[in-house]
PDB file of N, CA and C in Angstrom:
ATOM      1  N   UNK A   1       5.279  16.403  19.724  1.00  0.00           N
ATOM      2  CA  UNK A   1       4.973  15.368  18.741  1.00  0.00           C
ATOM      3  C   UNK A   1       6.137  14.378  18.702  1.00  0.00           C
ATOM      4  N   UNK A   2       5.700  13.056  18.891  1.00  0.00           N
ATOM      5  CA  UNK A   2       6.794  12.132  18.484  1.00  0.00           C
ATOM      6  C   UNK A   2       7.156  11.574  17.212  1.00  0.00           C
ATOM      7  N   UNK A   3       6.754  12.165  16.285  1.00  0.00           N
ATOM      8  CA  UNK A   3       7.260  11.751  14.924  1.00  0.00           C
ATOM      9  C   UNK A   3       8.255  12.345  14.351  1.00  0.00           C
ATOM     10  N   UNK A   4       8.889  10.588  14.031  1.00  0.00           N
ATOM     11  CA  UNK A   4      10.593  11.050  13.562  1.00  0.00           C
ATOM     12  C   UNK A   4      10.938  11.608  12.157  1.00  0.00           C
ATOM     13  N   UNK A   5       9.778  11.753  11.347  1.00  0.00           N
ATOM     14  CA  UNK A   5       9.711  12.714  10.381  1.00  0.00           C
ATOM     15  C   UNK A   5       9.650  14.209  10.346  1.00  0.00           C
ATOM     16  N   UNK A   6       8.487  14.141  11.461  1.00  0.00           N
ATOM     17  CA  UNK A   6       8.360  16.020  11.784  1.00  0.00           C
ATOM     18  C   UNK A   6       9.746  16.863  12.282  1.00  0.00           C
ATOM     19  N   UNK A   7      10.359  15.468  13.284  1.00  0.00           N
ATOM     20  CA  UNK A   7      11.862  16.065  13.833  1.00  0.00           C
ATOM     21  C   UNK A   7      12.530  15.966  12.813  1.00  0.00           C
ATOM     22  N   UNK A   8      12.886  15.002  11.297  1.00  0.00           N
ATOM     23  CA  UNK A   8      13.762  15.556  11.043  1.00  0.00           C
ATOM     24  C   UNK A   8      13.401  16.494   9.714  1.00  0.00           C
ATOM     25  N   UNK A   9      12.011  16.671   9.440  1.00  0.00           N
ATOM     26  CA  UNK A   9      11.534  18.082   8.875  1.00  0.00           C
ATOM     27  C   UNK A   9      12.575  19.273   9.772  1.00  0.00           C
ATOM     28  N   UNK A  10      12.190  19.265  10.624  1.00  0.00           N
ATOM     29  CA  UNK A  10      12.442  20.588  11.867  1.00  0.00           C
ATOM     30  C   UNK A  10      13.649  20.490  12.433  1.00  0.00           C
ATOM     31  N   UNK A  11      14.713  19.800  11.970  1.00  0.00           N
ATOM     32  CA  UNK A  11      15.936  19.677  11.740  1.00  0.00           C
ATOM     33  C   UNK A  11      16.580  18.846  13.655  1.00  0.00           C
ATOM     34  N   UNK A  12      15.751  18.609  13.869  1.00  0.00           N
ATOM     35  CA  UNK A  12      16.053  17.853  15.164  1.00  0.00           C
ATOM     36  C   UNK A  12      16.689  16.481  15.275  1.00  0.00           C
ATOM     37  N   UNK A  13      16.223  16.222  13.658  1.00  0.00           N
ATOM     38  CA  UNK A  13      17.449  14.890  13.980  1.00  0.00           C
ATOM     39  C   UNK A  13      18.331  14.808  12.554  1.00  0.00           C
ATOM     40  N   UNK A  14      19.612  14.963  12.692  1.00  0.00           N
ATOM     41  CA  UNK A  14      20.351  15.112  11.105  1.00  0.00           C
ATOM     42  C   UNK A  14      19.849  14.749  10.323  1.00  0.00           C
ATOM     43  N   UNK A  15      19.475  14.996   9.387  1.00  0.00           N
ATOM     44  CA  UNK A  15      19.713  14.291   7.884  1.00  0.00           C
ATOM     45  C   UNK A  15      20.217  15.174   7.043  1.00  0.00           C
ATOM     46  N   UNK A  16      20.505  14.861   5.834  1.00  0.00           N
ATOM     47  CA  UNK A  16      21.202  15.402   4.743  1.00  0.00           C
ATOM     48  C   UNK A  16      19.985  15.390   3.376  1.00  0.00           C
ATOM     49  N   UNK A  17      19.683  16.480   3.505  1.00  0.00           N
ATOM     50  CA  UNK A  17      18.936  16.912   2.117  1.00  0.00           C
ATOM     51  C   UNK A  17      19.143  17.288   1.306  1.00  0.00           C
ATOM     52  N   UNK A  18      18.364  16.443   0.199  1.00  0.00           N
ATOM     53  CA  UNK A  18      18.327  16.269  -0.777  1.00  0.00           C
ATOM     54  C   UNK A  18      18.129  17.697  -1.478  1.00  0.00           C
ATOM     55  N   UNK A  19      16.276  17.890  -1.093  1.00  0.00           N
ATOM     56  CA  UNK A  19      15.881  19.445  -1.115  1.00  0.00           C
ATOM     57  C   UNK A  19      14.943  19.881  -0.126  1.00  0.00           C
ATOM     58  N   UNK A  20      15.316  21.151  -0.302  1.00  0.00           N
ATOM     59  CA  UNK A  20      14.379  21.475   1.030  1.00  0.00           C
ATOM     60  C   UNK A  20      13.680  23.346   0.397  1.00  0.00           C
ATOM     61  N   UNK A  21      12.341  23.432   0.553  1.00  0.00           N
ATOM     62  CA  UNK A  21      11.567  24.058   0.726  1.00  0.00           C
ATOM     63  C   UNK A  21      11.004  24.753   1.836  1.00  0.00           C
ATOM     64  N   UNK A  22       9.974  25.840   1.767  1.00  0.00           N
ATOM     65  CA  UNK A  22       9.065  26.308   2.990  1.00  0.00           C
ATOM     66  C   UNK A  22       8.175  24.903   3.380  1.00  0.00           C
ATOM     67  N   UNK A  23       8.201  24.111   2.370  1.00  0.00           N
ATOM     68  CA  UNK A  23       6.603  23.366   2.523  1.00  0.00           C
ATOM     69  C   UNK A  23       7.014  21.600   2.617  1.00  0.00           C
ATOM     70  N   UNK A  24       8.709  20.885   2.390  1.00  0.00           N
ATOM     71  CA  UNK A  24       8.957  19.774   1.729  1.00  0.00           C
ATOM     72  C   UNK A  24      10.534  19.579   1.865  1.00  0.00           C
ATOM     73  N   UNK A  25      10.764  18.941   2.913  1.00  0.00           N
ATOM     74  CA  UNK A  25      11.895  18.266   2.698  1.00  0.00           C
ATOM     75  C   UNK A  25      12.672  16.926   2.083  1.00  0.00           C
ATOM     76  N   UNK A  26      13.334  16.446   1.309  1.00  0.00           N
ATOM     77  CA  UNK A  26      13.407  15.106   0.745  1.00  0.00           C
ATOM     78  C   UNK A  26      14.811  14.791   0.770  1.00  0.00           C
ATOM     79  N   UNK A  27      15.448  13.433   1.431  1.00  0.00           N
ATOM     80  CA  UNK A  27      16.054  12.862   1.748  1.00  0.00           C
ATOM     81  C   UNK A  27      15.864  11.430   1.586  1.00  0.00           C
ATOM     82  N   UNK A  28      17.554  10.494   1.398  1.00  0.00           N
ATOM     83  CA  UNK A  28      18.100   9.293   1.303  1.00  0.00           C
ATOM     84  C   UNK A  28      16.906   8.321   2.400  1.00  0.00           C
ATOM     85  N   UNK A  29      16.434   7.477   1.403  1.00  0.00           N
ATOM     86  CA  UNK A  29      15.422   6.300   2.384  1.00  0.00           C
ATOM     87  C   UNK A  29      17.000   5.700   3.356  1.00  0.00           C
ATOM     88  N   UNK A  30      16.525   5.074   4.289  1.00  0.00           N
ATOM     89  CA  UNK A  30      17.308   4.489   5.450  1.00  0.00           C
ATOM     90  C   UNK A  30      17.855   2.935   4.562  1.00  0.00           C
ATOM     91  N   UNK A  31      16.583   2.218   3.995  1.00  0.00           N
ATOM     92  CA  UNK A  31      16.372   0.940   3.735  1.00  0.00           C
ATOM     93  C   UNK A  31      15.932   1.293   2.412  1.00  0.00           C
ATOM     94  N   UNK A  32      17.138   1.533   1.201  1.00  0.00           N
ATOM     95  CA  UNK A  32      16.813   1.751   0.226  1.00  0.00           C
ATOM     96  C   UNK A  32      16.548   0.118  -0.733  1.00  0.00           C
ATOM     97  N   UNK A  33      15.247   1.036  -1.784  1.00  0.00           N
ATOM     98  CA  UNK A  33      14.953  -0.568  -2.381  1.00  0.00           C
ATOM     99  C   UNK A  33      15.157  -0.364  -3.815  1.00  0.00           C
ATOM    100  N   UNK A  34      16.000   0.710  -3.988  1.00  0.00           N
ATOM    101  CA  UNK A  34      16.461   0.387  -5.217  1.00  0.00           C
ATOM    102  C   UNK A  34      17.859   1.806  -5.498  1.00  0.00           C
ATOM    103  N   UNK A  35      19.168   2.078  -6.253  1.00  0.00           N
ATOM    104  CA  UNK A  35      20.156   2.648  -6.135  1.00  0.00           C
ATOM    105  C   UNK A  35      19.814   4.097  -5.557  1.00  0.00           C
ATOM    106  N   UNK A  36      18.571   4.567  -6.327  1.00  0.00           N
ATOM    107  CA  UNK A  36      17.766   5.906  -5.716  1.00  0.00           C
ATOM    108  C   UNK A  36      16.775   5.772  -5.141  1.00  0.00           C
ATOM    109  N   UNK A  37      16.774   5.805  -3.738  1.00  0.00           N
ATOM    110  CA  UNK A  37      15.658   5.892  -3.093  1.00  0.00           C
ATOM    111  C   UNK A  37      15.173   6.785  -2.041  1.00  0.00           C
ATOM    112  N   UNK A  38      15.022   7.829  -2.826  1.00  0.00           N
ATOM    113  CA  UNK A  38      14.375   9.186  -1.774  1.00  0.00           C
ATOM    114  C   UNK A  38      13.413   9.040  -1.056  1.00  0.00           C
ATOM    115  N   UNK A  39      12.329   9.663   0.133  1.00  0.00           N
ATOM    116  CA  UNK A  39      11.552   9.895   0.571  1.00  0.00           C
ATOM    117  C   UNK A  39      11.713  11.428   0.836  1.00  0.00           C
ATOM    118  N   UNK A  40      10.324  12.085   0.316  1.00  0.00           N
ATOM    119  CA  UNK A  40      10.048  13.655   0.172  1.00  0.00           C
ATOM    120  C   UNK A  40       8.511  13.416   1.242  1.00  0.00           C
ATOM    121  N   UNK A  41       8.920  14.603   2.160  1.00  0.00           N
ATOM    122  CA  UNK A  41       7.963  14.547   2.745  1.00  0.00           C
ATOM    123  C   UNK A  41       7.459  15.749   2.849  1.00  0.00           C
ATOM    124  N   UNK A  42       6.164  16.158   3.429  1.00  0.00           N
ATOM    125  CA  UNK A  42       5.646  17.394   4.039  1.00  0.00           C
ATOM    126  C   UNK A  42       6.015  18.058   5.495  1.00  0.00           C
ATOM    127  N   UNK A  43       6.779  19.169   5.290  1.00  0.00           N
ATOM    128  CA  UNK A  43       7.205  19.683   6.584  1.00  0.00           C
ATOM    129  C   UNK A  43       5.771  19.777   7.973  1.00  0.00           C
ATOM    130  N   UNK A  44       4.757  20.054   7.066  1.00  0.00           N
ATOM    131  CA  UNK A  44       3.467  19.555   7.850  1.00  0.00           C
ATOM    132  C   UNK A  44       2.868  18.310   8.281  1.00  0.00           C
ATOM    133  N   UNK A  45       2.702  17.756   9.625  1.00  0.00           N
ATOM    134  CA  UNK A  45       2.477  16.742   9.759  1.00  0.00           C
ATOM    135  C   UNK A  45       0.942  16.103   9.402  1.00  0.00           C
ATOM    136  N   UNK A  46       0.915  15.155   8.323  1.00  0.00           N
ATOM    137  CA  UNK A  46      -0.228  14.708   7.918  1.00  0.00           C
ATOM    138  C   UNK A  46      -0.170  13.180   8.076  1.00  0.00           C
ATOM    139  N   UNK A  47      -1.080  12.296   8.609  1.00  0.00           N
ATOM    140  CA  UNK A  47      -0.770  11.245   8.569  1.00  0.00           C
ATOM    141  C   UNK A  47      -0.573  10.361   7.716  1.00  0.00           C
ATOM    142  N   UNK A  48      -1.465  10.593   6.909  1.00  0.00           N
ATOM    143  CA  UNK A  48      -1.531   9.576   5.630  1.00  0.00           C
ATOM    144  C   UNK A  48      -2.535  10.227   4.545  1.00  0.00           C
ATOM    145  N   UNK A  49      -2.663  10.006   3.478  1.00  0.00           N
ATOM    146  CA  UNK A  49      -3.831  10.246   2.521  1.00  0.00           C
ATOM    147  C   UNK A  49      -4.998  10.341   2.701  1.00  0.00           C
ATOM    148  N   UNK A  50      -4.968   9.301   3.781  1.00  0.00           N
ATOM    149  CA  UNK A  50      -6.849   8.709   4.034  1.00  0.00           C
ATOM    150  C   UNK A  50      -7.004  10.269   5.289  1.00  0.00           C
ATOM    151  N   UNK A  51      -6.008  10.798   5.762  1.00  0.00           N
ATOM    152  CA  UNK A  51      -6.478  12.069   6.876  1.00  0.00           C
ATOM    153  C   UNK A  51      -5.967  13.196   6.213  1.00  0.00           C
ATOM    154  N   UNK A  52      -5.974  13.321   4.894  1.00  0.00           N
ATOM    155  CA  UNK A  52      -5.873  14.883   3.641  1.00  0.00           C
ATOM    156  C   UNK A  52      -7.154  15.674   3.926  1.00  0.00           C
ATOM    157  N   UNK A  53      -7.184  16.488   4.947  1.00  0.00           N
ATOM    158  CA  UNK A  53      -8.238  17.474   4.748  1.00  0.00           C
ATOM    159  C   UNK A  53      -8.293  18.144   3.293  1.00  0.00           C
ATOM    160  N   UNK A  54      -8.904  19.207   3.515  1.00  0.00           N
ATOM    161  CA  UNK A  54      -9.545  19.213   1.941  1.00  0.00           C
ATOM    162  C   UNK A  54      -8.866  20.611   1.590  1.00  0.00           C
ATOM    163  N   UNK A  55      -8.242  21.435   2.550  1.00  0.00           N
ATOM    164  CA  UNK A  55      -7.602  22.718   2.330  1.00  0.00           C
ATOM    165  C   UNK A  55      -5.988  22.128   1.973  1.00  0.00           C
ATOM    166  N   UNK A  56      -5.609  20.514   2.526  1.00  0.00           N
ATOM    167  CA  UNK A  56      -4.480  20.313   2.150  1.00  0.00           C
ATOM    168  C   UNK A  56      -3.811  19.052   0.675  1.00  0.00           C
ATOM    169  N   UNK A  57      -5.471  18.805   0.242  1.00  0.00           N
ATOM    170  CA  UNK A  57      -5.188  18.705  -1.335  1.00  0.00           C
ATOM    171  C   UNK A  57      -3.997  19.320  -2.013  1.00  0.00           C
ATOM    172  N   UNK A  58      -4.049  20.822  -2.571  1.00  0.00           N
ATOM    173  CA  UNK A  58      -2.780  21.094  -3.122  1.00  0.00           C
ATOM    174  C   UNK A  58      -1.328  21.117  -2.670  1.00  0.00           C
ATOM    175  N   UNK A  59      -1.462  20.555  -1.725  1.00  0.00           N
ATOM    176  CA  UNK A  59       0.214  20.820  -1.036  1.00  0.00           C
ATOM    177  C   UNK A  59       0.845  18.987  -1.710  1.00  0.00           C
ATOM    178  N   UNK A  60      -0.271  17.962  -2.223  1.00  0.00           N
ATOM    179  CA  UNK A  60      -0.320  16.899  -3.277  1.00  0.00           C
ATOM    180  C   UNK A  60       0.647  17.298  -4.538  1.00  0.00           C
ATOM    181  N   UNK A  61      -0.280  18.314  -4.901  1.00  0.00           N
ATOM    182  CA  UNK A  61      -0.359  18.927  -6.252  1.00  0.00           C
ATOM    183  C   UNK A  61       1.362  19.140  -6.374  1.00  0.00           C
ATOM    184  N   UNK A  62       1.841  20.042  -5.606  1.00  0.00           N
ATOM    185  CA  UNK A  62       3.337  20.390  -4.781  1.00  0.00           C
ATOM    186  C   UNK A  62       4.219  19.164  -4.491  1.00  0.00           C
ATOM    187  N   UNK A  63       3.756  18.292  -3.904  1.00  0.00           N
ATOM    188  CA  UNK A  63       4.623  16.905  -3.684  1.00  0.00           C
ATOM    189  C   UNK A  63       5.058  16.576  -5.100  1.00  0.00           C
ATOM    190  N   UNK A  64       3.659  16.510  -5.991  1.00  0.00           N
ATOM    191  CA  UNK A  64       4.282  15.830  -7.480  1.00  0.00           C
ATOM    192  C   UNK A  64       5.679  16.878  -8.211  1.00  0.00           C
ATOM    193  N   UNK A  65       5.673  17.983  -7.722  1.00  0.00           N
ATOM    194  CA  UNK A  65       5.881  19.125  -8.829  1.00  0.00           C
ATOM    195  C   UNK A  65       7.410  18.674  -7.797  1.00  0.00           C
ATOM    196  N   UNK A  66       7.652  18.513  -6.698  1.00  0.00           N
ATOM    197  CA  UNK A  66       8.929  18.600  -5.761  1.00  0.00           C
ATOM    198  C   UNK A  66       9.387  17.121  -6.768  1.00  0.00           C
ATOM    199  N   UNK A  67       8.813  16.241  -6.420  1.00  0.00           N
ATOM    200  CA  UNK A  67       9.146  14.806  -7.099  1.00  0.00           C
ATOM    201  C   UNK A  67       9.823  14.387  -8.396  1.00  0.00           C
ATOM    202  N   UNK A  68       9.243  15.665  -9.629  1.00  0.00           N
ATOM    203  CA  UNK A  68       9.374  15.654 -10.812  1.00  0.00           C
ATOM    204  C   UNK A  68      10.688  16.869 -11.090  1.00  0.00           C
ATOM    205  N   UNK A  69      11.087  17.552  -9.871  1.00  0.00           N
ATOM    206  CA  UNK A  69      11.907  18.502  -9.945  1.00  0.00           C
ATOM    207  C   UNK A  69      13.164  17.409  -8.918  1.00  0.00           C
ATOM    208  N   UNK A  70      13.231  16.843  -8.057  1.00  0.00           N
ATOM    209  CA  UNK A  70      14.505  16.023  -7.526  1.00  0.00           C
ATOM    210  C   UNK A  70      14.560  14.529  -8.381  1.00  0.00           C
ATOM    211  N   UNK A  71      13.960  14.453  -9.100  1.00  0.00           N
ATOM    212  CA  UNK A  71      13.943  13.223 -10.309  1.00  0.00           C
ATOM    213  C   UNK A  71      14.942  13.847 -11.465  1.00  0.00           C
ATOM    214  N   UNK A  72      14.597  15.052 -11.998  1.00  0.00           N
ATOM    215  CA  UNK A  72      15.265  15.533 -12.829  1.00  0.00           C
ATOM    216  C   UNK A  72      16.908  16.331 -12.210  1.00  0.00           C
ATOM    217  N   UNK A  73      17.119  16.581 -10.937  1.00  0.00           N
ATOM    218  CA  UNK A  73      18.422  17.014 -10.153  1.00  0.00           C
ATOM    219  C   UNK A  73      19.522  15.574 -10.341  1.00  0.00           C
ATOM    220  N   UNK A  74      18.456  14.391 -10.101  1.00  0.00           N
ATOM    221  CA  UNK A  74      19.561  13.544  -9.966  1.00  0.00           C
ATOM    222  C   UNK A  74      19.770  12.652 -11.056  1.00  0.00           C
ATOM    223  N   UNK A  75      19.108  13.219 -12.575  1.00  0.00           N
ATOM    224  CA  UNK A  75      19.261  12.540 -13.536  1.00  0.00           C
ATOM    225  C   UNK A  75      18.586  11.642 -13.673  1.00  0.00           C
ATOM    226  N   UNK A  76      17.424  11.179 -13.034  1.00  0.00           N
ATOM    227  CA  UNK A  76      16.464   9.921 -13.515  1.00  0.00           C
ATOM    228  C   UNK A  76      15.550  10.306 -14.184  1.00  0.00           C
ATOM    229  N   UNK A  77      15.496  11.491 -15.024  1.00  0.00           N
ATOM    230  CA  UNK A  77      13.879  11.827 -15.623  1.00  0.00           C
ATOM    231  C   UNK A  77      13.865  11.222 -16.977  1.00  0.00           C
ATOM    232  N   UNK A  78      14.920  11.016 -17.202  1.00  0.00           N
ATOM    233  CA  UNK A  78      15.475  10.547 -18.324  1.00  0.00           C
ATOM    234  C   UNK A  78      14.693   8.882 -18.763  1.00  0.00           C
ATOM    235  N   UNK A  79      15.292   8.055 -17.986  1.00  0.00           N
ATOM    236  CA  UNK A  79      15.251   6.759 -18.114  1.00  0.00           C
ATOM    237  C   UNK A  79      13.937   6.201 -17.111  1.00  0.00           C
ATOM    238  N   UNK A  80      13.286   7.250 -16.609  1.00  0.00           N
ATOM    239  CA  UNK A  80      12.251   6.715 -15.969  1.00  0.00           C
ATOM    240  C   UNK A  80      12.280   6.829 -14.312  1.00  0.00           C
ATOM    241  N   UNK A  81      11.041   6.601 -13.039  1.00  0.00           N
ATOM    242  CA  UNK A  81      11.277   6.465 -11.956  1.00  0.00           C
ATOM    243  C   UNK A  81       9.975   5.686 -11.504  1.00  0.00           C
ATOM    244  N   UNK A  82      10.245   5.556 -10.275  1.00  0.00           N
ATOM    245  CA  UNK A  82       8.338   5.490  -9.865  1.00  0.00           C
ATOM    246  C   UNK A  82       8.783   6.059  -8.613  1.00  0.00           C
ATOM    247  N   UNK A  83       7.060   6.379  -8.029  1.00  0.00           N
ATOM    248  CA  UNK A  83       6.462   7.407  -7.228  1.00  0.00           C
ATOM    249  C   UNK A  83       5.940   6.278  -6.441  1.00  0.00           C
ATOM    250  N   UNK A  84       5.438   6.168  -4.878  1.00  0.00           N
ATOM    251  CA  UNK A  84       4.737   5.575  -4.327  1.00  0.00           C
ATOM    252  C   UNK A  84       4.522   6.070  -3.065  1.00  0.00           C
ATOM    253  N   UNK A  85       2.837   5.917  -2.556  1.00  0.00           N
ATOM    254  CA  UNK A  85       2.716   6.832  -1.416  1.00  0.00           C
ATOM    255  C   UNK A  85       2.010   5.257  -0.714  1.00  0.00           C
ATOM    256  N   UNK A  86       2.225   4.895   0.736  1.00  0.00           N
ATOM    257  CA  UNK A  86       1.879   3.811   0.817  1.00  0.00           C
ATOM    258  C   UNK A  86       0.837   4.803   1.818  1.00  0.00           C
ATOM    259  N   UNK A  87      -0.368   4.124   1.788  1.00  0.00           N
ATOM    260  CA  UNK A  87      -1.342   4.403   2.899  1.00  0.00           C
ATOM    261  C   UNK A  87      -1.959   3.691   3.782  1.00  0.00           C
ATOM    262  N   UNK A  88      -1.773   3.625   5.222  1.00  0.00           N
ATOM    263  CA  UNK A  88      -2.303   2.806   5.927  1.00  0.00           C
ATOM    264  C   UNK A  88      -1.052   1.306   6.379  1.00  0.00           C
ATOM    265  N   UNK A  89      -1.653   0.891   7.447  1.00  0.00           N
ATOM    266  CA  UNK A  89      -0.657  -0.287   8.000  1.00  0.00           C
ATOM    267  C   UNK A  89      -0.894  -1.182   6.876  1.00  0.00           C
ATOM    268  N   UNK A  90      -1.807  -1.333   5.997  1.00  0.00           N
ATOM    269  CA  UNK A  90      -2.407  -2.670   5.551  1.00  0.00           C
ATOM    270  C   UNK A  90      -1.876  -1.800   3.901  1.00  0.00           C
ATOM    271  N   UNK A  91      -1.461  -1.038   3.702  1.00  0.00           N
ATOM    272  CA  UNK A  91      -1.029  -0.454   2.643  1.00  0.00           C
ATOM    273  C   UNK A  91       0.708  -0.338   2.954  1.00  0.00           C
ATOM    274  N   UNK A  92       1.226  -0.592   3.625  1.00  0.00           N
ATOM    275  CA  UNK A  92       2.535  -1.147   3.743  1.00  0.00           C
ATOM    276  C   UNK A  92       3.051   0.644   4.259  1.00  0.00           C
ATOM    277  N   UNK A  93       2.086   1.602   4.893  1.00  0.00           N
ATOM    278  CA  UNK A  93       2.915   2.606   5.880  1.00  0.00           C
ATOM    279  C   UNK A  93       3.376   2.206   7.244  1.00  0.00           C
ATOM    280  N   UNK A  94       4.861   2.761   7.270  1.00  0.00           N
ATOM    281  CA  UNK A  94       5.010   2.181   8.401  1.00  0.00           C
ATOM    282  C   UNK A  94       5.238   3.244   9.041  1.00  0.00           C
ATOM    283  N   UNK A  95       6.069   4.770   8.694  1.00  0.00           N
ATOM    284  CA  UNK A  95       5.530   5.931   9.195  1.00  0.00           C
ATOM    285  C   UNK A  95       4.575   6.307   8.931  1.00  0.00           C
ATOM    286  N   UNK A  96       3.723   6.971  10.386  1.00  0.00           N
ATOM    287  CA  UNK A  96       2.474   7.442  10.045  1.00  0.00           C
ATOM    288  C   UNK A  96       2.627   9.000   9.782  1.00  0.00           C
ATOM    289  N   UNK A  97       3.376   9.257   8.683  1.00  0.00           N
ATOM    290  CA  UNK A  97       3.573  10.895   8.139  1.00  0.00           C
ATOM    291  C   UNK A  97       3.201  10.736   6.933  1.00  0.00           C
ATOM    292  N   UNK A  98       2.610  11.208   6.037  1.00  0.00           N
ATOM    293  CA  UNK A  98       2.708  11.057   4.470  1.00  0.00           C
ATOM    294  C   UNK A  98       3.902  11.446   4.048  1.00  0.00           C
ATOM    295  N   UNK A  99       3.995  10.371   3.280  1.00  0.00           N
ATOM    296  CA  UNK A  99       5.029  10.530   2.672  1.00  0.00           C
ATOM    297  C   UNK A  99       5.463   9.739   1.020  1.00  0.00           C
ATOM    298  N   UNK A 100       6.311  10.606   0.374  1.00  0.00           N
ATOM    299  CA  UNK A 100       6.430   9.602  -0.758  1.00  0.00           C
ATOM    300  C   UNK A 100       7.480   9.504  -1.088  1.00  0.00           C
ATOM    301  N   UNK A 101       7.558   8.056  -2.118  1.00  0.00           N
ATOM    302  CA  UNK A 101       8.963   7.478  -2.083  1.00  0.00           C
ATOM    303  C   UNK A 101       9.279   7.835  -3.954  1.00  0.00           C
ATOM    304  N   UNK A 102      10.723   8.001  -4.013  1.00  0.00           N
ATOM    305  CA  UNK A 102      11.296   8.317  -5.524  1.00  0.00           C
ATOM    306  C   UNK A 102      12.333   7.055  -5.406  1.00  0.00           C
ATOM    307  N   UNK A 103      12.035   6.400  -6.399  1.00  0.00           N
ATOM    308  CA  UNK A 103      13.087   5.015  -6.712  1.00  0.00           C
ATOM    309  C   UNK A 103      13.398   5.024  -7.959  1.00  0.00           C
ATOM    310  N   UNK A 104      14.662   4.717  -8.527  1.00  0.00           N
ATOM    311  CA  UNK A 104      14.985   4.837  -9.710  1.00  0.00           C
ATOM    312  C   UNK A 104      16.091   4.317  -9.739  1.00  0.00           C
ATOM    313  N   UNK A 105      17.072   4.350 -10.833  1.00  0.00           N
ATOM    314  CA  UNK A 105      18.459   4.607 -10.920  1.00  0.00           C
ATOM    315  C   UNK A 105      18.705   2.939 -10.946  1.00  0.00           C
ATOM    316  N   UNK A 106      17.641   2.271 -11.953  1.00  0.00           N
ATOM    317  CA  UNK A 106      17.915   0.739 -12.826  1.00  0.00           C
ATOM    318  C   UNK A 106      16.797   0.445 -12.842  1.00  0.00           C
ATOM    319  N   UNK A 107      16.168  -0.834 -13.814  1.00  0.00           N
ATOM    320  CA  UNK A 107      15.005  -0.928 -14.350  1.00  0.00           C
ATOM    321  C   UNK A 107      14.346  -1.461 -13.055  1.00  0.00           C
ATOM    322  N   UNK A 108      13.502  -1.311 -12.655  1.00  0.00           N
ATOM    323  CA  UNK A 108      12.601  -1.646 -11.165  1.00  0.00           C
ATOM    324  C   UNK A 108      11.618  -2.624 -12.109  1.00  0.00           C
ATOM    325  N   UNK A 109      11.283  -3.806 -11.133  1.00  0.00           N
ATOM    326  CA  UNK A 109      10.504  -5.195 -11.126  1.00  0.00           C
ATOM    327  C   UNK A 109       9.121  -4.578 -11.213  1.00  0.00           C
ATOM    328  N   UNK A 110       8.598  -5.373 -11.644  1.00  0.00           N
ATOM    329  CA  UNK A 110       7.038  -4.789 -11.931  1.00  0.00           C
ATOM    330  C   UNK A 110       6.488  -5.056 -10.196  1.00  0.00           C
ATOM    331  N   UNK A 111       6.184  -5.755  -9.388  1.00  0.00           N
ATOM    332  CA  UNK A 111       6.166  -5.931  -8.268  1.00  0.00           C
ATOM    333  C   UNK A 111       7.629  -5.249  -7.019  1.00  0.00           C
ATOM    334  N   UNK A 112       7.257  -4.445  -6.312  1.00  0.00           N
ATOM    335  CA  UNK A 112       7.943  -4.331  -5.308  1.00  0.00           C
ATOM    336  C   UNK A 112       7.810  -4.592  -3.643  1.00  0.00           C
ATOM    337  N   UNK A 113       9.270  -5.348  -3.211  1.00  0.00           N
ATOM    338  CA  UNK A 113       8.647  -5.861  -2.266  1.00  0.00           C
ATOM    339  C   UNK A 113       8.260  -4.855  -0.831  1.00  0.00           C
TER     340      UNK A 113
END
């Protein structure tokens, strides 16, 4: 597989995590768009939302619960965050892994670019 998510799920290409699970690793965005900007992903490769088979619904359920647990590690549960899963080229994914983003850490614009 050539996806540079699955490698660095599977530890093939460094990164430094944030947290890591059987099921979810989450790490520093590259091109952060705001002081905290994580991306938590699924150690399973899924492409996007729109290709969620139906046995892998709850591993969703799990993303939120990982999200709401490294929100509260780094002190943003407090003052707020947002969540965003982009789907599709025309939905602004540009890896095709699902994945979601944690931004926080100052008041975020109602629009992001």
């Amino acid at each position: 597989m050539d996806c540079i998510f699955c490698k660095i799920a599977a530890g093939q290409i460094p990164s430094e995590f944030i947290y890591q699970d059987d099921d979810f690793v989450a790490f520093n965005d590259i091109h952060p768009q705001a002081p905290t900007h994580i991306l938590i992903i699924p150690k399973k490769h899924i492409v996007s939302i729109a290709e969620l088979a139906d046995d892998d619904v709850p591993l969703l359920g799990r993303m939120m619960a990982v999200a709401k647990h490294v929100a509260q590690e780094l002190g943003l549960a407090q003052n707020g965050y947002r969540l965003i899963i982009n789907n599709g080229p025309d939905g602004g994914q540009v890896v095709m892994h699902l994945h979601m983003h944690l931004l926080g850490g100052r008041k975020l614009p109602d629009k992001m670019k």
